[in-house]
N, C-alpha and C. Protein backbone atom coordinates (compact mmCIF):
# COMPACT_ATOMS: atom_id res chain seq x y z
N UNK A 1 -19.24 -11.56 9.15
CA UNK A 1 -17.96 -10.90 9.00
C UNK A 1 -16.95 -11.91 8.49
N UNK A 2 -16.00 -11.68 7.60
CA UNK A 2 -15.13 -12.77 6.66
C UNK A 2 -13.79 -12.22 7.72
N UNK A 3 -13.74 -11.38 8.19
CA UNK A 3 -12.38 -11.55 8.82
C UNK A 3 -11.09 -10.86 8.08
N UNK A 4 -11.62 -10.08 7.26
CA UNK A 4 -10.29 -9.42 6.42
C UNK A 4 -10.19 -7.73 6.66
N UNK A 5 -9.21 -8.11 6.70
CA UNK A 5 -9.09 -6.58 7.67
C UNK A 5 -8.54 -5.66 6.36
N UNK A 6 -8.37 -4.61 5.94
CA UNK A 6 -8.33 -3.58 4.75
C UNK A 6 -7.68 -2.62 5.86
N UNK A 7 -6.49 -1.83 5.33
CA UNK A 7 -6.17 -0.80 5.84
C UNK A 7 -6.80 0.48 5.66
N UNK A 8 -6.74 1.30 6.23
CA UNK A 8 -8.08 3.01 6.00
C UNK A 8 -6.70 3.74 5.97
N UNK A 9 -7.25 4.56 5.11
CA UNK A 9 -6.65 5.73 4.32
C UNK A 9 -6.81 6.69 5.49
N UNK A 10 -5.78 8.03 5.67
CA UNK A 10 -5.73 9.02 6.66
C UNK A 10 -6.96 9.90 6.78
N UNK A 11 -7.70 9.86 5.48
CA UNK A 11 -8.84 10.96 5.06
C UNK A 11 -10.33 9.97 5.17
N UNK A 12 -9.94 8.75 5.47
CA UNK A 12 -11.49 8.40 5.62
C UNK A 12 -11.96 8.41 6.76
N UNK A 13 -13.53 8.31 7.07
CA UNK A 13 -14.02 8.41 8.30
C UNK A 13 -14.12 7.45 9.30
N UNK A 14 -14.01 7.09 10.52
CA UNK A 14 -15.07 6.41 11.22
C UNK A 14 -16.02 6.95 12.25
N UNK A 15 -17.24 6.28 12.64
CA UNK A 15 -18.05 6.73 13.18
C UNK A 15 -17.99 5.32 14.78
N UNK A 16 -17.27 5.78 15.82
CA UNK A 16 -17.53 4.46 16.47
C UNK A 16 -18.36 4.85 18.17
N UNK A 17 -19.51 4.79 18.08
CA UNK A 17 -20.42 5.06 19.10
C UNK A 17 -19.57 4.95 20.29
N UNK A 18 -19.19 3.47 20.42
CA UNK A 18 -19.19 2.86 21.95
C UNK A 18 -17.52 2.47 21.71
N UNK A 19 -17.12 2.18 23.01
CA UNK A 19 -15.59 1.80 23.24
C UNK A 19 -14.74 2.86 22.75
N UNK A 20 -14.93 4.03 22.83
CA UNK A 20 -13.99 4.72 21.97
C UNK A 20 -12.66 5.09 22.64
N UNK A 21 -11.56 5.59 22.35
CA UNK A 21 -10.37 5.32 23.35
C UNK A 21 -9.60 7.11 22.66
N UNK A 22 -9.40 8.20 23.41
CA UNK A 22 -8.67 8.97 22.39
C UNK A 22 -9.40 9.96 21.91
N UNK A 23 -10.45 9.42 21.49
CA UNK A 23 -11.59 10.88 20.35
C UNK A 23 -12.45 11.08 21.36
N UNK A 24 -12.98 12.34 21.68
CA UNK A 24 -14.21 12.65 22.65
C UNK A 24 -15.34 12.58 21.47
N UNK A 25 -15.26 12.87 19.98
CA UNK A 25 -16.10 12.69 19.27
C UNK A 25 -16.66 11.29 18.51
N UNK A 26 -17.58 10.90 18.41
CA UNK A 26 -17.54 9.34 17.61
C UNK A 26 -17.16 9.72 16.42
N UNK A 27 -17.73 10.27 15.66
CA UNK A 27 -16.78 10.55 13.92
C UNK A 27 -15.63 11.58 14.06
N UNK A 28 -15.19 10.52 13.32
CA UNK A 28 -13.26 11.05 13.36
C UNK A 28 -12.66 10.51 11.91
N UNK A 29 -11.70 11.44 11.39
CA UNK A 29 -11.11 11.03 10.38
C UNK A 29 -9.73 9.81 11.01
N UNK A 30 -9.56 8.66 10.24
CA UNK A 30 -8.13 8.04 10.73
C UNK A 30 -7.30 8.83 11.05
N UNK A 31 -6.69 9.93 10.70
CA UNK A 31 -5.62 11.03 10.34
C UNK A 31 -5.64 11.05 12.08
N UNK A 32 -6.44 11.92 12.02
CA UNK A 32 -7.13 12.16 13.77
C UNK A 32 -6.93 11.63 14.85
N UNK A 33 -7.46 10.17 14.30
CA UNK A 33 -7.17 9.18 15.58
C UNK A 33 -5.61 8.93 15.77
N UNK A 34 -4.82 9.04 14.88
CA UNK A 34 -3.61 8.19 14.69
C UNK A 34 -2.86 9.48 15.26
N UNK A 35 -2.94 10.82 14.99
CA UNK A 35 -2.59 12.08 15.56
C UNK A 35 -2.94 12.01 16.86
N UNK A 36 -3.83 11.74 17.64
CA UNK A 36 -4.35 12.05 19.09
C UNK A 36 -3.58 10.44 19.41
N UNK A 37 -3.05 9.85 19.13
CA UNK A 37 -2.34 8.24 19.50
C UNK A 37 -1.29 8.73 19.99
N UNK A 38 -1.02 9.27 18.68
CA UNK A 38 0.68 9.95 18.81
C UNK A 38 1.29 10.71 19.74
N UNK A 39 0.37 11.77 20.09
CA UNK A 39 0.32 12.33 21.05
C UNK A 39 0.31 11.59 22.44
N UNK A 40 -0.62 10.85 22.46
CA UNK A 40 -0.79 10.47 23.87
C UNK A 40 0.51 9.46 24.40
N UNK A 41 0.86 8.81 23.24
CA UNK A 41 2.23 8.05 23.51
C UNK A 41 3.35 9.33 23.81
N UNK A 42 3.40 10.15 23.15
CA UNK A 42 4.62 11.46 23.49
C UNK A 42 4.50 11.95 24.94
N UNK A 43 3.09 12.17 25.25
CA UNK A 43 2.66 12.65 26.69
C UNK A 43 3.38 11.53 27.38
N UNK A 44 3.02 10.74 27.16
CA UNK A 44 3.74 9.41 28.13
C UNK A 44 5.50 8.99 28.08
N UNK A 45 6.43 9.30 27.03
CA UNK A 45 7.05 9.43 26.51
C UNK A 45 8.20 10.11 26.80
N UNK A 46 8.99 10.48 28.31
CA UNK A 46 10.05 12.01 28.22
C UNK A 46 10.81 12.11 26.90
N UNK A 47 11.15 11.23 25.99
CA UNK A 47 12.66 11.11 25.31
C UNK A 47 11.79 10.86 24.02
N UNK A 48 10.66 11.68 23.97
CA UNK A 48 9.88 11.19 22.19
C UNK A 48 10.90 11.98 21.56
N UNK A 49 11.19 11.63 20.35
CA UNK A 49 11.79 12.55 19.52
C UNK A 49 11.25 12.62 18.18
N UNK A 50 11.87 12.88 17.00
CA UNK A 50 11.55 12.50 15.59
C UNK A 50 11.49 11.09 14.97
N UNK A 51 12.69 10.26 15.45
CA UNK A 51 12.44 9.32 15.12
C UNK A 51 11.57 8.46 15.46
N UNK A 52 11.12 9.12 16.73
CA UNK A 52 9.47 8.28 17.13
C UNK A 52 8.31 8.24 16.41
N UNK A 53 8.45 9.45 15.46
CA UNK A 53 7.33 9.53 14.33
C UNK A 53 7.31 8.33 13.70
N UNK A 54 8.39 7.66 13.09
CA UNK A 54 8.41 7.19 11.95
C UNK A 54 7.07 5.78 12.83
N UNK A 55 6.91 5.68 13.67
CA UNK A 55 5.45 4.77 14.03
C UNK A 55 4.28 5.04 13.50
N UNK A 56 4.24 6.74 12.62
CA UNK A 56 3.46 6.87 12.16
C UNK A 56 2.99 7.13 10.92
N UNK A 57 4.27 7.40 10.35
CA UNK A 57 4.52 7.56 9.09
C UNK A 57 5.34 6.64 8.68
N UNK A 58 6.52 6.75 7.96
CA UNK A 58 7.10 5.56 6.98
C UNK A 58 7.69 4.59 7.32
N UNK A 59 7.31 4.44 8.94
CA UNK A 59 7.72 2.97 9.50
C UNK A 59 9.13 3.51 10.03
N UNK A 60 9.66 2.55 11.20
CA UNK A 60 10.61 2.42 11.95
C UNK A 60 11.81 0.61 11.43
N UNK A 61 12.83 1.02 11.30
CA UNK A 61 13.24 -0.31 11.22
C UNK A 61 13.50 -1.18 12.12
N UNK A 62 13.31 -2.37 11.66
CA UNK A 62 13.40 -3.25 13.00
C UNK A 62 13.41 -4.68 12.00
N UNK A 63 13.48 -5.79 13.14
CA UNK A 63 13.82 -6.73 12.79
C UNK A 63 12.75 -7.71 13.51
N UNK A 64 11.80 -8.71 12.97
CA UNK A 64 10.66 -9.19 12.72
C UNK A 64 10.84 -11.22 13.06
N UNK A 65 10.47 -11.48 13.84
CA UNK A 65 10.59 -12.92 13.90
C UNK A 65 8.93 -13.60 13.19
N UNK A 66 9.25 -13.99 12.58
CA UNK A 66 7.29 -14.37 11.76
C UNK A 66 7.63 -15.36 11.59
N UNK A 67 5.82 -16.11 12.01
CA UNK A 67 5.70 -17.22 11.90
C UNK A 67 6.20 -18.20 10.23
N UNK A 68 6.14 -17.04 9.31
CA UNK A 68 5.91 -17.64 7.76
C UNK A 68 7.46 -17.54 7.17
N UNK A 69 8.28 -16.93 8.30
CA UNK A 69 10.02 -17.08 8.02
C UNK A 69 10.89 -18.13 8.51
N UNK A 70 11.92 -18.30 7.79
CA UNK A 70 12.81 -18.70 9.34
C UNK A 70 14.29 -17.92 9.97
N UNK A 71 13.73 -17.60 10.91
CA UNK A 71 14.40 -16.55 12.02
C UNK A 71 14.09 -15.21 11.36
N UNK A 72 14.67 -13.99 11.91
CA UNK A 72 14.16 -12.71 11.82
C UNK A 72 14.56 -11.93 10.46
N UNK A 73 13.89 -11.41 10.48
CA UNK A 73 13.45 -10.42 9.29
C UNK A 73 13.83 -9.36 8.95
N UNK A 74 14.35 -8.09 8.16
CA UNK A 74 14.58 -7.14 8.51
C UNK A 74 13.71 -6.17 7.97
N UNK A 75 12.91 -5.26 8.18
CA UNK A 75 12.21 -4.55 7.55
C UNK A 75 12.11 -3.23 8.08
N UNK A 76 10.96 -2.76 7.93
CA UNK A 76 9.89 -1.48 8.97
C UNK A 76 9.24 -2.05 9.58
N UNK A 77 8.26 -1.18 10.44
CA UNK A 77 7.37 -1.48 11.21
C UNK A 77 6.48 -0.06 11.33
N UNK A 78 5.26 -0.13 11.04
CA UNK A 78 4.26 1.31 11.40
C UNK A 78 2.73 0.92 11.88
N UNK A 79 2.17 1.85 12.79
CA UNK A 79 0.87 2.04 13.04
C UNK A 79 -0.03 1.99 12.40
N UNK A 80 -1.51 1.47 11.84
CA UNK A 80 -2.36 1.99 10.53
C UNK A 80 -3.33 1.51 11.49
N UNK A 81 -4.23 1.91 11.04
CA UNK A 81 -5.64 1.58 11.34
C UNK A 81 -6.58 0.78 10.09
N UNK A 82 -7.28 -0.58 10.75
CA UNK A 82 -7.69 -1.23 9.66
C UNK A 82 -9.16 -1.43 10.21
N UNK A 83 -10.04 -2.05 9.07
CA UNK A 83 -11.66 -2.22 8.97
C UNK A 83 -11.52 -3.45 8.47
N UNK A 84 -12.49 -4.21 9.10
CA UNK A 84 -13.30 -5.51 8.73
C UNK A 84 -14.56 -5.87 8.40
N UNK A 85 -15.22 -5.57 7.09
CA UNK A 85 -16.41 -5.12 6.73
C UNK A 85 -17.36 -6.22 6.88
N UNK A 86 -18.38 -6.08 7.55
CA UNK A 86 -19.48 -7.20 7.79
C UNK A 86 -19.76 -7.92 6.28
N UNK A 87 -20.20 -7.04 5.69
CA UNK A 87 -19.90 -7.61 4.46
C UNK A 87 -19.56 -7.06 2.80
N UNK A 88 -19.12 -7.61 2.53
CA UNK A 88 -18.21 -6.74 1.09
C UNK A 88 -19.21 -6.64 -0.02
N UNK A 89 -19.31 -5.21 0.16
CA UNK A 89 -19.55 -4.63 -1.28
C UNK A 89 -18.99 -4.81 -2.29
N UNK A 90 -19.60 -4.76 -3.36
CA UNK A 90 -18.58 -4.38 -4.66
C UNK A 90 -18.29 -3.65 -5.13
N UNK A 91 -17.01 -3.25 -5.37
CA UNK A 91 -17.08 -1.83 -6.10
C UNK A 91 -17.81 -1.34 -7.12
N UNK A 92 -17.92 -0.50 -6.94
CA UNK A 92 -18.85 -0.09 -7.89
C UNK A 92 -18.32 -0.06 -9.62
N UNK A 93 -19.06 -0.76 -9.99
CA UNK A 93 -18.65 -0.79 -11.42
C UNK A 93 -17.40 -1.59 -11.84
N UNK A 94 -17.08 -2.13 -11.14
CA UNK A 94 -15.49 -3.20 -10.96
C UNK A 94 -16.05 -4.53 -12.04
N UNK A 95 -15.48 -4.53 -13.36
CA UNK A 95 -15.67 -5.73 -14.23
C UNK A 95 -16.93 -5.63 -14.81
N UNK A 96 -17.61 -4.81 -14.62
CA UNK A 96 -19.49 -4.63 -14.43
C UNK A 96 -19.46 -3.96 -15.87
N UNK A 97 -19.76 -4.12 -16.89
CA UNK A 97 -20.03 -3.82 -18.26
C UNK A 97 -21.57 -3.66 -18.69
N UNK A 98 -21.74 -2.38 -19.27
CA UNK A 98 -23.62 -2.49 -19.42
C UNK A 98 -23.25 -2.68 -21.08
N UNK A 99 -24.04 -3.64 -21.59
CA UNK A 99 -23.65 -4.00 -22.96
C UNK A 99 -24.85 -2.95 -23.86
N UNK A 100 -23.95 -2.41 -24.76
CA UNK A 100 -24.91 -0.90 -25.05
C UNK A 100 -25.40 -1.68 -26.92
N UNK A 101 -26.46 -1.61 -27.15
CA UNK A 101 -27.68 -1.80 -28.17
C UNK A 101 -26.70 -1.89 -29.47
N UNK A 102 -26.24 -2.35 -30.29
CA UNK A 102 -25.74 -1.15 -31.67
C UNK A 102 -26.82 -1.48 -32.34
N UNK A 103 -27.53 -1.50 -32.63
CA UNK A 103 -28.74 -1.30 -33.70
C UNK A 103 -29.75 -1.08 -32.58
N UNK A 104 -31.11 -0.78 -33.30
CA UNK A 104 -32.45 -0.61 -32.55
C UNK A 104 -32.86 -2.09 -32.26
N UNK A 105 -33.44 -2.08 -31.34
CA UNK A 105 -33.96 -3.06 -30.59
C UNK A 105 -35.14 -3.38 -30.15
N UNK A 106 -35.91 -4.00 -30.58
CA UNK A 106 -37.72 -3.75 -30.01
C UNK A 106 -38.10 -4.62 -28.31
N UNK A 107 -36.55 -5.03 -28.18
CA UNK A 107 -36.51 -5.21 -26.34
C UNK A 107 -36.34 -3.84 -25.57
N UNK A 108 -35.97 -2.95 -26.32
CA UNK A 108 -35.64 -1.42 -25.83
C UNK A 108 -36.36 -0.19 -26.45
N UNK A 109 -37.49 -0.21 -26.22
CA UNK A 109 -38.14 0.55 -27.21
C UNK A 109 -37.79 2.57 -27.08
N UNK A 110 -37.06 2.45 -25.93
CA UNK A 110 -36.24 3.64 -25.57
C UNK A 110 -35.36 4.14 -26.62
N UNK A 111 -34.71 3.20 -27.45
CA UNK A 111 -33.99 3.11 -28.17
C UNK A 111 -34.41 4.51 -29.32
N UNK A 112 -33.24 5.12 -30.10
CA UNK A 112 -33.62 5.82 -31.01
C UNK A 112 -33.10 4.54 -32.29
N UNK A 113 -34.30 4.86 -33.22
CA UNK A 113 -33.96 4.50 -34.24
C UNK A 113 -33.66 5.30 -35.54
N UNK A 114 -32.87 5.16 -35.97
CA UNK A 114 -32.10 6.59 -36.72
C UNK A 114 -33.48 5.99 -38.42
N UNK A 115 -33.54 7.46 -38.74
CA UNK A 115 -34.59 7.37 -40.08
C UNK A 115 -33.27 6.85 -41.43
N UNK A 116 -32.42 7.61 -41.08
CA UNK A 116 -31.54 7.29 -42.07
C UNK A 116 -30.28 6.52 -41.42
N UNK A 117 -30.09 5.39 -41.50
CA UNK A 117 -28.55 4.41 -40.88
C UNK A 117 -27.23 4.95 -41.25
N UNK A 118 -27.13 5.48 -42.78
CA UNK A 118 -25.99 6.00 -42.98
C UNK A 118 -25.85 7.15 -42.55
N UNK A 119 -26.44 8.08 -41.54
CA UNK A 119 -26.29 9.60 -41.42
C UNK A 119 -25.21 9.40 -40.69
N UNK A 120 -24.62 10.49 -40.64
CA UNK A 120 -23.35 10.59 -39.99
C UNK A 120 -23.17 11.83 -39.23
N UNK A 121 -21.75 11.97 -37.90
CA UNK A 121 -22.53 12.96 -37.20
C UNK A 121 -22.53 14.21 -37.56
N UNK A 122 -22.28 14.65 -38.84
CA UNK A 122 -22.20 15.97 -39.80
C UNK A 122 -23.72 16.25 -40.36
N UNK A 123 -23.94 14.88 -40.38
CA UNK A 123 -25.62 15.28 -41.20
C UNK A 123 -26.07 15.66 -39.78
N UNK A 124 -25.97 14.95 -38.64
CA UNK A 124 -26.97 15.36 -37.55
C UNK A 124 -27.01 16.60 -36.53
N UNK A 125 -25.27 17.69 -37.30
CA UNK A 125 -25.15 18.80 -36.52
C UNK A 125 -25.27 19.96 -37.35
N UNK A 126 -26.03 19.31 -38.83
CA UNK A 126 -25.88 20.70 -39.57
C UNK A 126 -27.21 21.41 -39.01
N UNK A 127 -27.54 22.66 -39.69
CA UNK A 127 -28.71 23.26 -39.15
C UNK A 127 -29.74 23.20 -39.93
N UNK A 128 -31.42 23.39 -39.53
CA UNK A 128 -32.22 22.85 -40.08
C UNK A 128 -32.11 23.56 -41.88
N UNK A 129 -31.98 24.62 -41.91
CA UNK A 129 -32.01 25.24 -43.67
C UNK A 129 -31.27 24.33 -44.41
N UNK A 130 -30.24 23.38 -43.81
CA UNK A 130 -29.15 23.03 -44.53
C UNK A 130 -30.06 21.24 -45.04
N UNK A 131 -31.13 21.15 -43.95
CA UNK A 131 -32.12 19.87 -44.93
C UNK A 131 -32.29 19.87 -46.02
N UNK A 132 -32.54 20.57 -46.88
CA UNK A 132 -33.31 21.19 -48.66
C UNK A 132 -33.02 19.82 -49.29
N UNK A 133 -32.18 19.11 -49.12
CA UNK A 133 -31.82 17.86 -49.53
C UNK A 133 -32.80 16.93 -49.55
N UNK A 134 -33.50 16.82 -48.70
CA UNK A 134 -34.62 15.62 -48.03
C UNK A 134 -35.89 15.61 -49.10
């Protein structure tokens, strides 16, 4: 595990067997978990109101003492749920180029090799009567 944590989108899944806190089910969408959070803080909560949402949505303002400042900060602050992937895939197809043949190739014998090079794609969609030419 590299230790980098990625934030999860509201619509993706997790599946978490053991330790679970909140979901009676192991697969749960984030959305879900962060909804049944919300809740359970409100249950606990007499004086939740609207502005208590914003923990879950577009952040609450507040003011931030961090190690990488000096003195406090002013920003938001919100809830997310993040993943730390054992190990990183690549995206799929990210920089990944399949370098495609332009001529025939006898490393690719898959390859079509055109009878005529100059045909063009008018010669190759006319219909067969329209050959008489050949």
């Amino acid at each position: 595990m590299d230790g980098q944590f990625e934030p999860l989108s509201d619509d993706e899944v997790l599946y978490v067997p053991i330790g679970r806190v909140l979901m009676s089910n192991p697969t749960f969408k984030v959305a879900e978990f962060l909804d049944a959070l919300a809740q359970a803080v409100s249950d606990r909560e007499g004086d939740w109101n609207e502005e208590n949402e914003g923990w879950f949505t577009d952040g609450l303002e507040c003011e931030a003492l961090r190690f990488s400042t000096n003195g406090w900060q002013r920003g938001k602050v919100r809830l997310r749920l993040e993943f730390s992937p054992h190990q990183r895939r690549p995206k799929a197809l990210e920089g990944r180029r399949v370098e495609k043949p332009s001529e025939y190739d006898e490393r690719y014998p898959d390859n079509y090799r055109a009878e005529r090079p100059d045909a063009r794609y008018g010669d190759v969609l006319r219909m067969p009567d329209d050959y008489s030419d050949y």
